[in-house]
Protein backbone atom coordinates (compact mmCIF):
# COMPACT_ATOMS: atom_id res chain seq x y z
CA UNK A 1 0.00 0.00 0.00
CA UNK A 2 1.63 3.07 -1.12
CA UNK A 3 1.09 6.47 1.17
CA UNK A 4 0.08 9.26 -0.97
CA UNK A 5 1.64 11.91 1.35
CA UNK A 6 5.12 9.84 0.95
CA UNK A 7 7.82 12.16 0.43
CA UNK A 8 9.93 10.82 -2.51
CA UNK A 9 13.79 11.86 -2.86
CA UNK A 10 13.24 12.31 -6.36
CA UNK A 11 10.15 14.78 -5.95
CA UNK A 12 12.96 17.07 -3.96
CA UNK A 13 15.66 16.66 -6.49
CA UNK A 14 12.92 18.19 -8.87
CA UNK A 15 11.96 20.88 -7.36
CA UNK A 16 15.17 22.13 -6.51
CA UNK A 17 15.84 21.68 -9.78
CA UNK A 18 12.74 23.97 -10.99
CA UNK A 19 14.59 27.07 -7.93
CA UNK A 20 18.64 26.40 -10.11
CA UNK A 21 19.71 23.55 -8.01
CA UNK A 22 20.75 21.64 -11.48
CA UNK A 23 24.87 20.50 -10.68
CA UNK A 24 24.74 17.22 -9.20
CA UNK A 25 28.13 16.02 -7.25
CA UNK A 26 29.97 12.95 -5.76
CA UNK A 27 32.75 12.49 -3.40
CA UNK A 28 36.14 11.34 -4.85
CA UNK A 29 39.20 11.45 -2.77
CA UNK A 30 38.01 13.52 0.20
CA UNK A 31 36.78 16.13 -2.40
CA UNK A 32 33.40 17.07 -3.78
CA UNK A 33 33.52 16.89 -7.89
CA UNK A 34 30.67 18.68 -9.54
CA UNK A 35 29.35 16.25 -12.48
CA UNK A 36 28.19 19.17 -14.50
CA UNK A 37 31.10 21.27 -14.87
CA UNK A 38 33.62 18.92 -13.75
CA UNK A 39 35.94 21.31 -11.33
CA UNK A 40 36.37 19.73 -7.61
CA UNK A 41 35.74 21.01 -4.16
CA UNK A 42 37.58 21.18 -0.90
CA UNK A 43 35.54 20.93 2.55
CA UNK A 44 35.87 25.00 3.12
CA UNK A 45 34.55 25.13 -0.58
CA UNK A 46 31.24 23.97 -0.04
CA UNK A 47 28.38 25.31 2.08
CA UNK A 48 25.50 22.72 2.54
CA UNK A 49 22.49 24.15 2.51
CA UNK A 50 19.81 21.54 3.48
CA UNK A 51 19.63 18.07 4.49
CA UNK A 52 16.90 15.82 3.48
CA UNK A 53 16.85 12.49 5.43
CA UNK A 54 14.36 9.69 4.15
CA UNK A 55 13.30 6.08 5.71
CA UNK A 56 12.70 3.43 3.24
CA UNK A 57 8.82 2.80 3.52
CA UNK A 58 9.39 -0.96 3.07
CA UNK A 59 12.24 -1.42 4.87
CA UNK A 60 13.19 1.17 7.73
CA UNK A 61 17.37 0.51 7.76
CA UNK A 62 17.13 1.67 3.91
CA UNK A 63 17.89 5.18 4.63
CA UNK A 64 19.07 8.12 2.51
CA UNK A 65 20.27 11.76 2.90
CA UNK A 66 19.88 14.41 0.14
CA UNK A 67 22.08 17.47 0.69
CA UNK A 68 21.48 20.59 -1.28
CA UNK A 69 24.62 22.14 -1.51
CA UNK A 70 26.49 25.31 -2.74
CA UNK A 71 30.10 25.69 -3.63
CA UNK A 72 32.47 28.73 -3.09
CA UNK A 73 32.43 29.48 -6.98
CA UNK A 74 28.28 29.72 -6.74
CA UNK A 75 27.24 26.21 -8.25
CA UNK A 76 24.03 25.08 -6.99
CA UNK A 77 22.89 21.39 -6.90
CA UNK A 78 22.35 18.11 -4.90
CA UNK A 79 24.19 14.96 -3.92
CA UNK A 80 21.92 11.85 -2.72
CA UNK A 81 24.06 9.68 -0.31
CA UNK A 82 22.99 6.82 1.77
CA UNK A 83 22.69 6.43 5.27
CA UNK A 84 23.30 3.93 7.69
CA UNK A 85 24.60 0.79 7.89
CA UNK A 86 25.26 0.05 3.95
CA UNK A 87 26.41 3.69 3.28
CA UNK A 88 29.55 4.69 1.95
CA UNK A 89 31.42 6.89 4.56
CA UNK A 90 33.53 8.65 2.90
CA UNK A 91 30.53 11.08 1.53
CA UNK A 92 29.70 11.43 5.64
CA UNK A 93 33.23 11.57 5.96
CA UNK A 94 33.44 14.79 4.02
CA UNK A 95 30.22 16.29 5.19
CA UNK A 96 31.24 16.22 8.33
CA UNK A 97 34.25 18.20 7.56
CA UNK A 98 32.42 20.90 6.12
CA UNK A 99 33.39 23.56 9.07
CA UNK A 100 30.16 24.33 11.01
CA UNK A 101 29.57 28.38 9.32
CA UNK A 102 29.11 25.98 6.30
CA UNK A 103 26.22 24.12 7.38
CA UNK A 104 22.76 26.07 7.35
CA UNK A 105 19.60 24.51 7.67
CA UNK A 106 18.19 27.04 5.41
CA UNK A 107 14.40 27.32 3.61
CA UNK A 108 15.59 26.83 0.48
CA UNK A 109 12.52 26.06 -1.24
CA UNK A 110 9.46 28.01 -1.30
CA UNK A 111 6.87 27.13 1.49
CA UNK A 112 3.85 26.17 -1.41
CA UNK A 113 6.85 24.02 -2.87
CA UNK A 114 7.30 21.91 0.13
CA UNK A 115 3.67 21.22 0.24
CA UNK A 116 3.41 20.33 -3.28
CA UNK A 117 6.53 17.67 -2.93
């Protein structure tokens, strides 16, 4: 049985999308790369915006964390990581780097969007 007011991390990814937050990254290395324009990040680079964080409805250890993120040369996007158990730690790893006047927990997307999601 699905739940209709399920909040999907795909439905995020496209509405940050729709506000400029197109670049999508990865962690290589203890660095952030940016797929889209291909330059890479240092820790002090990279301000994270938002964090997502999403239970799997089927299975509760399938967890996920979307960060929006922005980097130091104004490139906008979002990096899906998993969390828990399974995950790969050196995304967390790097994250958690990110010096503290980095990390907001900013309303990034409109109020009527987060409704709509």
């Amino acid at each position: 049985m699905e739940n209709e007011f399920a909040k999907h991390e795909i439905d995020y990814i496209r509405r940050y999308e729709a506000i400029g937050y197109t670049d999508q990254y990865r962690v290589v290395a203890n660095r952030l790369d940016n797929l889209t324009n291909k330059k890479s990040y240092s820790c002090e680079e990279v301000t994270i915006l938002k964090e997502h964080r999403y239970e799997g409805m089927s299975n509760p250890s399938d967890m996920s964390l979307l960060y929006v993120l922005e980097t130091s040369d104004g490139s906008k996007g979002t990096m899906l990581a998993n969390y828990g158990a399974k995950s790969d730690t050196s995304i967390h790893e790097f994250m958690n780097s990110v010096p503290k006047e980095n990390v907001k927990d900013e309303q990034v997307l409109p109020p009527d969007a987060e409704n709509e999601v």
